[in-house]
C-alpha atoms as a PDB file:
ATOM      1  CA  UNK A   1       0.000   0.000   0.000  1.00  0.00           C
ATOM      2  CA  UNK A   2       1.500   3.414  -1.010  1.00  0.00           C
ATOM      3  CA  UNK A   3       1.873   6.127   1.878  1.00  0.00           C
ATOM      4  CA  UNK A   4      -0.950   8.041   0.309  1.00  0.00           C
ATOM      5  CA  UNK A   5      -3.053   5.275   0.830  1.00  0.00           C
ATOM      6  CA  UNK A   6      -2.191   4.757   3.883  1.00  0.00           C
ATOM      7  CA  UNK A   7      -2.216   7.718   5.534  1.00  0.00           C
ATOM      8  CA  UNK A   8      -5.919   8.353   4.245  1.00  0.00           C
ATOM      9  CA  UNK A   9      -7.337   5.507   5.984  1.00  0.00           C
ATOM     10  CA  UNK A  10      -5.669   6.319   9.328  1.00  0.00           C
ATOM     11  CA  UNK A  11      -4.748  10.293   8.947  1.00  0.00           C
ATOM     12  CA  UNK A  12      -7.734  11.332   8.316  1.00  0.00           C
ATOM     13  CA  UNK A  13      -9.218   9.831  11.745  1.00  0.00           C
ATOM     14  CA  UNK A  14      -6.108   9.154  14.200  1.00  0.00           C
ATOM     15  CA  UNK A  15      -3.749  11.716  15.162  1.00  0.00           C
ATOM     16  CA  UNK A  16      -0.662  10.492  13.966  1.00  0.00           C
ATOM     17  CA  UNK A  17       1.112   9.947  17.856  1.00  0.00           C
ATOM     18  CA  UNK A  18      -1.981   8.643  19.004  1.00  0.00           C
ATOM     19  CA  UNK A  19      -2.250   5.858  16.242  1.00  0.00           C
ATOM     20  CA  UNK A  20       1.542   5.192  17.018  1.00  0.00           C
ATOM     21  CA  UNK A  21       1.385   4.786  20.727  1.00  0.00           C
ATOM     22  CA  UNK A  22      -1.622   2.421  20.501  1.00  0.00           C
ATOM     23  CA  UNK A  23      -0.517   0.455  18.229  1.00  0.00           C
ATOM     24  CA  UNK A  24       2.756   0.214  20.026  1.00  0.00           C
ATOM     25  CA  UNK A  25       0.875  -0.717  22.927  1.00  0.00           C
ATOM     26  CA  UNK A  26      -1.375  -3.140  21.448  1.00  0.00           C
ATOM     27  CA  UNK A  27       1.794  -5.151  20.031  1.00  0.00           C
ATOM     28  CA  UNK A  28       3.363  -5.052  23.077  1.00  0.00           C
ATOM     29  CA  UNK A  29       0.720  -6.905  25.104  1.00  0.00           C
ATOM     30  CA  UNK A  30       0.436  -9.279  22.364  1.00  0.00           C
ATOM     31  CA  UNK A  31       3.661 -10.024  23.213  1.00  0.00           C
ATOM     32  CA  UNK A  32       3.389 -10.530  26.704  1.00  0.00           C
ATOM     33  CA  UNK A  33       1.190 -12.872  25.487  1.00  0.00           C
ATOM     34  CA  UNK A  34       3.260 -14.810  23.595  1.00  0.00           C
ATOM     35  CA  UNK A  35       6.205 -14.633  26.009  1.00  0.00           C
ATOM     36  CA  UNK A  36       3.643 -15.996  28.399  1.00  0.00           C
ATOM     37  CA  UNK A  37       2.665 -18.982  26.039  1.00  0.00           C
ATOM     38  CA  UNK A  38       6.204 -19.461  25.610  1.00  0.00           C
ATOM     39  CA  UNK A  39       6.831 -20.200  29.356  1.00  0.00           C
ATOM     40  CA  UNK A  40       8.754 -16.620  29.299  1.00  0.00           C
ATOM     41  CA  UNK A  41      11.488 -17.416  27.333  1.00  0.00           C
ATOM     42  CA  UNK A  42      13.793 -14.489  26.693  1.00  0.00           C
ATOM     43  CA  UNK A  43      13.749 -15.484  22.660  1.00  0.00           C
ATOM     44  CA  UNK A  44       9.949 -14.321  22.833  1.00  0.00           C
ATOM     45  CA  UNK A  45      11.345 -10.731  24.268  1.00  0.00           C
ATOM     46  CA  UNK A  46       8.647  -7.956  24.368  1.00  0.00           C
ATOM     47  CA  UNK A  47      11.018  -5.782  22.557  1.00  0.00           C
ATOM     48  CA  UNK A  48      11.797  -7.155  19.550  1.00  0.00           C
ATOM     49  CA  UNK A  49       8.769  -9.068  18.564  1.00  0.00           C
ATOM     50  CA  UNK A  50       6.728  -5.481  18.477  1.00  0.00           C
ATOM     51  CA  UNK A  51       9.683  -4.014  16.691  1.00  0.00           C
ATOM     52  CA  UNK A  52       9.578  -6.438  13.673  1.00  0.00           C
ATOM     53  CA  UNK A  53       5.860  -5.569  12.969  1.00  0.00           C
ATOM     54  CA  UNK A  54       6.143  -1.899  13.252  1.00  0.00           C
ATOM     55  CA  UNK A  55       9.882  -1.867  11.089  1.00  0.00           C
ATOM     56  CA  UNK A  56       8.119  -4.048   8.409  1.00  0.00           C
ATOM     57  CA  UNK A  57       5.268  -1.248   8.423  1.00  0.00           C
ATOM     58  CA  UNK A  58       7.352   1.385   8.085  1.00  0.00           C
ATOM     59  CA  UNK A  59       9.102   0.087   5.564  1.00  0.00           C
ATOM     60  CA  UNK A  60       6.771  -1.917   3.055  1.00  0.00           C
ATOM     61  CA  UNK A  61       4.342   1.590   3.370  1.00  0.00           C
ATOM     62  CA  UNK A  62       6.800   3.894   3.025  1.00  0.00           C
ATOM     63  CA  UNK A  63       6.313   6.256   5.839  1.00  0.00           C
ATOM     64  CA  UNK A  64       9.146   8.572   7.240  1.00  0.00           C
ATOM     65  CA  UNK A  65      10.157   7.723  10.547  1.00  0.00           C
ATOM     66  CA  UNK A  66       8.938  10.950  11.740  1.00  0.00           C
ATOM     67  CA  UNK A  67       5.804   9.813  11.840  1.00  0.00           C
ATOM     68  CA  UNK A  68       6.421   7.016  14.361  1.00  0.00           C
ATOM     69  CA  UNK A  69       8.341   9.492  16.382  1.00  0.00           C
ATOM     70  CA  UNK A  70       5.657  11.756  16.925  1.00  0.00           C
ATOM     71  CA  UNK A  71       4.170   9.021  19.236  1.00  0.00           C
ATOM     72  CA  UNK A  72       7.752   7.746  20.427  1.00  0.00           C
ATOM     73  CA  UNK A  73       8.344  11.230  22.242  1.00  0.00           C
ATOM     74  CA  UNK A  74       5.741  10.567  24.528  1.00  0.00           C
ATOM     75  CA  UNK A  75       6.669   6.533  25.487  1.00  0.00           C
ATOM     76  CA  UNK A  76      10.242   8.234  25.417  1.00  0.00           C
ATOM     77  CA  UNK A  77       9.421  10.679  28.646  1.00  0.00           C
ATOM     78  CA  UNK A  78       8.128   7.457  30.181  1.00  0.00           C
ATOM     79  CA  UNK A  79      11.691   6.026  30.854  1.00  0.00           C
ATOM     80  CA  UNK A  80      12.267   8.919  33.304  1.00  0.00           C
ATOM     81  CA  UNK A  81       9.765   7.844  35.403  1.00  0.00           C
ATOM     82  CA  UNK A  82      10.094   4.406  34.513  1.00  0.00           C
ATOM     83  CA  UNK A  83      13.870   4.796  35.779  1.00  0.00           C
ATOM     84  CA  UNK A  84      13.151   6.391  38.819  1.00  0.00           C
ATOM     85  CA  UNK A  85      11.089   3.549  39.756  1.00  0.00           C
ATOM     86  CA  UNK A  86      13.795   1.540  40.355  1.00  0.00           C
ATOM     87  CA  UNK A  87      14.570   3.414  43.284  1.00  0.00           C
ATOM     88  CA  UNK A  88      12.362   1.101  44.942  1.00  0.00           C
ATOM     89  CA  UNK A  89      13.683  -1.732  44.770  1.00  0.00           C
ATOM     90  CA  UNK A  90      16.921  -0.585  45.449  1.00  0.00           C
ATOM     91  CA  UNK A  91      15.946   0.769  48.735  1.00  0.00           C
ATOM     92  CA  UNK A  92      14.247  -2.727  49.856  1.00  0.00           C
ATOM     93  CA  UNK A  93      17.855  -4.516  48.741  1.00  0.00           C
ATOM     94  CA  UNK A  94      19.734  -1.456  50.264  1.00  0.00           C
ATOM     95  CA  UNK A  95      21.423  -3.951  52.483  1.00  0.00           C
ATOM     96  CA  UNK A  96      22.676  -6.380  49.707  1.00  0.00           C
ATOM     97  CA  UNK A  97      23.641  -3.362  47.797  1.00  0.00           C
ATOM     98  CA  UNK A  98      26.213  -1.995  50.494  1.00  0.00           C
ATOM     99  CA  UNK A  99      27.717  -5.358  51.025  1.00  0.00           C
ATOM    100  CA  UNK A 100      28.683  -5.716  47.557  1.00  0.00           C
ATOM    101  CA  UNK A 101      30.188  -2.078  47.124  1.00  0.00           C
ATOM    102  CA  UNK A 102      33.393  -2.988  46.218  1.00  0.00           C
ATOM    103  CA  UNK A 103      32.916  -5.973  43.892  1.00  0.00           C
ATOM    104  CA  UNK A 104      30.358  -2.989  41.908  1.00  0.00           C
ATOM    105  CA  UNK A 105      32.857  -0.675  41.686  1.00  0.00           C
ATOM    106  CA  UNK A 106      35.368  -3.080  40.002  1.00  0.00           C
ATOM    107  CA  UNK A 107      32.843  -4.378  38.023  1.00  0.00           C
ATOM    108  CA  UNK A 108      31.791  -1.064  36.845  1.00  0.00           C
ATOM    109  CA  UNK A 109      35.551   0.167  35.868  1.00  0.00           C
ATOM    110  CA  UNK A 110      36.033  -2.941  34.059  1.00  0.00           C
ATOM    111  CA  UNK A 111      32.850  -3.437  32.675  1.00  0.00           C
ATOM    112  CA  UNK A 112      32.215   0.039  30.995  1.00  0.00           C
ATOM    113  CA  UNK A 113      36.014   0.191  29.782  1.00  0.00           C
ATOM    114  CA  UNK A 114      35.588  -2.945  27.790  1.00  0.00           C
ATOM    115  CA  UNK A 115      32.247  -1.960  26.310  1.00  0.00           C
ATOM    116  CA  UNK A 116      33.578   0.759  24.792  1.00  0.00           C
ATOM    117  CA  UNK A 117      37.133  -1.030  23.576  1.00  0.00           C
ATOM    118  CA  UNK A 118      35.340  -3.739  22.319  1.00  0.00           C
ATOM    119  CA  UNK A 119      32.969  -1.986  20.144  1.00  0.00           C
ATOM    120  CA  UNK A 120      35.858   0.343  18.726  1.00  0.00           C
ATOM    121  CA  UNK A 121      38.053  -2.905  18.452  1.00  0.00           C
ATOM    122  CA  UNK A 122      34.383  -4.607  16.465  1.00  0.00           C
ATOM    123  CA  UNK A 123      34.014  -1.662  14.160  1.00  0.00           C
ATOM    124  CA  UNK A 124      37.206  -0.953  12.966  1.00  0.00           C
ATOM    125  CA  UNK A 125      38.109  -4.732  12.452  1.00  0.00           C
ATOM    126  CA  UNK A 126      35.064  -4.975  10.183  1.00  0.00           C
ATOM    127  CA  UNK A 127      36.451  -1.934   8.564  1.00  0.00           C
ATOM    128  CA  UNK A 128      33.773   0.424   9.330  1.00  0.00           C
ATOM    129  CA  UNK A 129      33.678   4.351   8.782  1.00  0.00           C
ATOM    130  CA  UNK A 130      35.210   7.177  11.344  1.00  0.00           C
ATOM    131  CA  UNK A 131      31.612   7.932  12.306  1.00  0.00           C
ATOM    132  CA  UNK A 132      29.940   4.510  12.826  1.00  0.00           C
ATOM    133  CA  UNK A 133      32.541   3.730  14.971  1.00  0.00           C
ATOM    134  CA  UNK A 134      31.439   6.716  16.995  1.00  0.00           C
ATOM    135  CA  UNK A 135      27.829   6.032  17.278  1.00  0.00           C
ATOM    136  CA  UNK A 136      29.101   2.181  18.115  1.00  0.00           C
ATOM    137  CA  UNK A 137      30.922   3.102  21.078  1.00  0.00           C
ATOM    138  CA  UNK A 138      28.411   4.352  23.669  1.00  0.00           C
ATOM    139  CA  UNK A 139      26.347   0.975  22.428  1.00  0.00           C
ATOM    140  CA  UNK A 140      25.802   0.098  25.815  1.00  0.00           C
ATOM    141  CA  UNK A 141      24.554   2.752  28.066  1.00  0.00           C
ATOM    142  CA  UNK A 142      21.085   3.164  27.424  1.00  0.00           C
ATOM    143  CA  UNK A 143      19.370   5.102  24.758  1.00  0.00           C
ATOM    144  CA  UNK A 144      18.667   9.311  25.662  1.00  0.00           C
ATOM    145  CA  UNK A 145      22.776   9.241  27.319  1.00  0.00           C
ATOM    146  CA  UNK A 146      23.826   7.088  23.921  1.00  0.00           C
ATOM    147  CA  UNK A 147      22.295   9.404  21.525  1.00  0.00           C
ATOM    148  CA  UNK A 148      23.991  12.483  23.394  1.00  0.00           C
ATOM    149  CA  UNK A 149      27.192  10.866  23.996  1.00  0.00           C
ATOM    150  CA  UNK A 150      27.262  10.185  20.358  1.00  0.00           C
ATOM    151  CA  UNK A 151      26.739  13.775  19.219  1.00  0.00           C
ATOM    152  CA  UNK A 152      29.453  14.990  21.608  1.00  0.00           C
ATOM    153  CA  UNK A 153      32.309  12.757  19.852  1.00  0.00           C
ATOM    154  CA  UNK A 154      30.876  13.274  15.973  1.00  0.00           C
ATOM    155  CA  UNK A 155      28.301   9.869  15.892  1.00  0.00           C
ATOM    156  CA  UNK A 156      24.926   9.863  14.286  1.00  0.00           C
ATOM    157  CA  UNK A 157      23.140   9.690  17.205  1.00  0.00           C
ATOM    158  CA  UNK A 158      20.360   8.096  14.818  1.00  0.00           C
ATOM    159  CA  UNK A 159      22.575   5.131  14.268  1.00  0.00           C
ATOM    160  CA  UNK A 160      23.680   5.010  17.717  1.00  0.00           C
ATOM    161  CA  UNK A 161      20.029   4.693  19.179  1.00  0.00           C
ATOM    162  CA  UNK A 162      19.506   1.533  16.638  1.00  0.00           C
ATOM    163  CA  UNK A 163      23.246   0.115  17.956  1.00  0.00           C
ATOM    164  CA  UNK A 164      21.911   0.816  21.842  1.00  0.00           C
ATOM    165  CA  UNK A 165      18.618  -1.770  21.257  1.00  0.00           C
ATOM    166  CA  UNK A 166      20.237  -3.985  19.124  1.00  0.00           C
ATOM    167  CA  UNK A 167      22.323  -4.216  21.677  1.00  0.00           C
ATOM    168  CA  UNK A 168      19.938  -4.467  24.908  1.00  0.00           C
ATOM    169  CA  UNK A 169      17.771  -6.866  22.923  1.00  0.00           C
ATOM    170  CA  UNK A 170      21.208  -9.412  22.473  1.00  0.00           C
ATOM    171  CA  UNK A 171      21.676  -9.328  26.494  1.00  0.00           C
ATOM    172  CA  UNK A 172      18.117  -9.653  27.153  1.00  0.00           C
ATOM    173  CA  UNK A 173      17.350 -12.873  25.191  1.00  0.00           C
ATOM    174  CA  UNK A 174      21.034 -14.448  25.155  1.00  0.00           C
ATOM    175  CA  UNK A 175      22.645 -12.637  28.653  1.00  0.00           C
ATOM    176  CA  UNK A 176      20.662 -15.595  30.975  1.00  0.00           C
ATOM    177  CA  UNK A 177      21.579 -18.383  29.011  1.00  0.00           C
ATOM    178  CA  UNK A 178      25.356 -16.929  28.530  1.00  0.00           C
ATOM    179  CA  UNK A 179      25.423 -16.740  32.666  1.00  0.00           C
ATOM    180  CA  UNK A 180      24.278 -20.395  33.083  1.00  0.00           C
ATOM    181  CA  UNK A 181      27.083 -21.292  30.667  1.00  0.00           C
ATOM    182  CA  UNK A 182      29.683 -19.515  32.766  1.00  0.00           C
ATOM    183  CA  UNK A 183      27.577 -20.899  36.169  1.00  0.00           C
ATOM    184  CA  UNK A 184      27.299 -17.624  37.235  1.00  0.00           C
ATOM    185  CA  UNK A 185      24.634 -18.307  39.571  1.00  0.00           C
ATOM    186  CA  UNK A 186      25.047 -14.997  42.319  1.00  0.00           C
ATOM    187  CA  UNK A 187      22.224 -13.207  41.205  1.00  0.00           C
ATOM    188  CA  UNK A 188      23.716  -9.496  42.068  1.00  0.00           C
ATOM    189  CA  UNK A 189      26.395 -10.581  39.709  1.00  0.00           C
ATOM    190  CA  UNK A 190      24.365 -11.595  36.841  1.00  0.00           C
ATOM    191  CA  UNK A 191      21.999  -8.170  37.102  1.00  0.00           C
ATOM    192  CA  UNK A 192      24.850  -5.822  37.327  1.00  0.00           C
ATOM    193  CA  UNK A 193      26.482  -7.864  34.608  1.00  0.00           C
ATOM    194  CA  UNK A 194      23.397  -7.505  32.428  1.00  0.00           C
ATOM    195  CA  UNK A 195      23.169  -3.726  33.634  1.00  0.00           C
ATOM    196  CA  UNK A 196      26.185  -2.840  32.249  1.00  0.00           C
ATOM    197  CA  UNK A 197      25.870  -4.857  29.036  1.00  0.00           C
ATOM    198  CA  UNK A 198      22.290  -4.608  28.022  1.00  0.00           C
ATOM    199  CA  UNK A 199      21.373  -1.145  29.730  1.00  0.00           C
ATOM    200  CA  UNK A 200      17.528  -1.052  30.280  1.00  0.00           C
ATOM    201  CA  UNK A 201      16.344  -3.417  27.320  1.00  0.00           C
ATOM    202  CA  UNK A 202      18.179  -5.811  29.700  1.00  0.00           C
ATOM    203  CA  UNK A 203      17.079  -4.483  33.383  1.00  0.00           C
ATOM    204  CA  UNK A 204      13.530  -5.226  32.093  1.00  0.00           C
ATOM    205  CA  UNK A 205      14.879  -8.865  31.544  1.00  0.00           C
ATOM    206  CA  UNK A 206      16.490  -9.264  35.014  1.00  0.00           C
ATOM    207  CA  UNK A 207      13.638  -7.997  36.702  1.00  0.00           C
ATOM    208  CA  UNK A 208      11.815 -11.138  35.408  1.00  0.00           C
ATOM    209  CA  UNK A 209      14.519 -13.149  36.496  1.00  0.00           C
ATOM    210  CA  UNK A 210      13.893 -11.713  40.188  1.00  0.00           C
ATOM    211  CA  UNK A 211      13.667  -8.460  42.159  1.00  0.00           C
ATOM    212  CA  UNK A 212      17.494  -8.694  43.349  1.00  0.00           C
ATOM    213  CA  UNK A 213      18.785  -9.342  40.063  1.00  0.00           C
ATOM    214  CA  UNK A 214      16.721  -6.501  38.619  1.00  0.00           C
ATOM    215  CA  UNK A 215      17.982  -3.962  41.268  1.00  0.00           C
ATOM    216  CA  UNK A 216      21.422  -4.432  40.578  1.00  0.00           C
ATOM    217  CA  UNK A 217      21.275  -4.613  36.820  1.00  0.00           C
ATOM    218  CA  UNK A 218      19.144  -1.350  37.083  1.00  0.00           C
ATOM    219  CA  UNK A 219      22.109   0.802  39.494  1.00  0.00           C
ATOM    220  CA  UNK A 220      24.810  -0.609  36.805  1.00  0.00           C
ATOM    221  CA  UNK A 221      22.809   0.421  33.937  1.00  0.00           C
ATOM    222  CA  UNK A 222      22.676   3.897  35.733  1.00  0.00           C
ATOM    223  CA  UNK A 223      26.115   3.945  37.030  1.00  0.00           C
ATOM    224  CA  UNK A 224      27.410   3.278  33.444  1.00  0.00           C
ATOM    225  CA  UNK A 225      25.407   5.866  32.132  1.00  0.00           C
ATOM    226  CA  UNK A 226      26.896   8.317  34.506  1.00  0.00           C
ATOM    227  CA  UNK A 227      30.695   7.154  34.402  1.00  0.00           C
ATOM    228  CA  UNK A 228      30.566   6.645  30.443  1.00  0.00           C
ATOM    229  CA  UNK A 229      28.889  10.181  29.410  1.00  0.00           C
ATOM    230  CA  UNK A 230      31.715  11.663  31.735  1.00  0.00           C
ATOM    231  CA  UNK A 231      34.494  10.335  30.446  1.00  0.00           C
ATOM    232  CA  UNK A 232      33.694   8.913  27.068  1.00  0.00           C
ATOM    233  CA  UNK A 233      33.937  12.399  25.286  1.00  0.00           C
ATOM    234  CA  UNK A 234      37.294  13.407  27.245  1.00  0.00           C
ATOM    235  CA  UNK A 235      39.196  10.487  26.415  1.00  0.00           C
ATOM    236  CA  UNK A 236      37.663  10.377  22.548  1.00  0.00           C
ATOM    237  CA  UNK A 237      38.993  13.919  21.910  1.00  0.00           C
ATOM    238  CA  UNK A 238      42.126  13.010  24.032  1.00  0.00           C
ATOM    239  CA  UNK A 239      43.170   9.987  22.300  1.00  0.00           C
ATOM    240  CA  UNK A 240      42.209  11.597  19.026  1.00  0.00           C
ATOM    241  CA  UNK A 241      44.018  14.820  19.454  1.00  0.00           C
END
């Protein structure tokens, strides 16, 4: 169907965001659903199966993504007080938290430095451009800090937002399965190991997993944020000068 087409069956009689969120929404539950049916295995993730539907919509009717971010900007203020939220359940596992202040910290130094090597390392071994290499590296702090980290170094922060879900979305459905492998069985290790990784695509995944492993993947996805938007930039321009 052509965009003209389209956009005079639903223009016409759906604001543009509105018809975006709802049908965001609508996909989504259906795949809680099928996560459900499937006994909540992390291949049936809630993020990607709505993504496939809306990407092939986009593209086969050739609307501008503009459209679908019209409706995005609103679910997009929802991660503030989405994140926020976990504040909860941080303060219920305050106790566990403090204990393991020292083990985070390492983990956090040596987690967010080889996130950022390792995509640099990726990109330019598969011989890719000056500025995809930039919108790789922040690939794994979550999406609004990606996007500006990219712009500060010369990214697309565009390109960086798809790199930052195609990244959670890898951590969510493969990150459990990866931990078993390993026997990583300590579950503040595996959340602030997926936290770190996978960012909030994968905190949503831990928190299904349980409330402990949730809470720590959600302070690593935050504390990664923080440390990489700091010095990300400084040691680009340094390293570069």
């Amino acid at each position: 169907m052509s965009d003209i087409g389209f956009r005079f069956i639903y223009w016409e009689h759906v604001p543009e965001g509105a018809f975006w969120i709802a049908l965001t929404l609508a996909l989504y539950l259906l795949a809680r659903k099928i996560q459900q049916m499937a006994g909540g295995s992390p291949l049936a993730n809630t993020v990607l199966l709505p993504a496939l539907p809306i990407i092939a919509l986009l593209w086969f009717a050739d609307i501008h993504i503009g459209s679908y971010e019209m409706g995005g900007q609103v679910l997009l203020w929802l991660l503030g007080p989405a994140t926020v939220a976990i504040a909860v359940p941080l303060y219920l596992n305050f106790a566990r938290v403090r204990s393991a202040l020292l083990p985070m910290v390492v983990s956090l130094a040596v987690g967010s430095t080889v996130a950022v090597i390792s995509a640099i390392v990726i990109g330019e071994a598969m011989g890719a451009s000056i500025d995809t290499i930039r919108s790789l590296a922040p690939k794994s702090v979550t999406t609004p800090i990606a996007m500006g980290i990219a712009g500060e170094i010369g990214g697309l922060p565009s390109l960086t937002a798809a790199f930052v879900i195609i990244t959670g979305i890898i951590g969510a459905v493969f990150g459990a399965a990866f931990f078993n492998l390993l026997r990583i069985r300590d579950r503040r290790a595996r959340g602030f190991a997926m936290g770190i990784a996978a960012h909030g695509i994968g905190t949503a995944r831990a928190f299904q997993e349980d409330e402990v492993t949730g809470t720590f993947s959600g302070i690593a996805m935050a504390l990664n944020g923080i440390v990489t938007a700091l010095l990300l930039p400084a040691l680009w321009f340094f390293f570069a000068s």
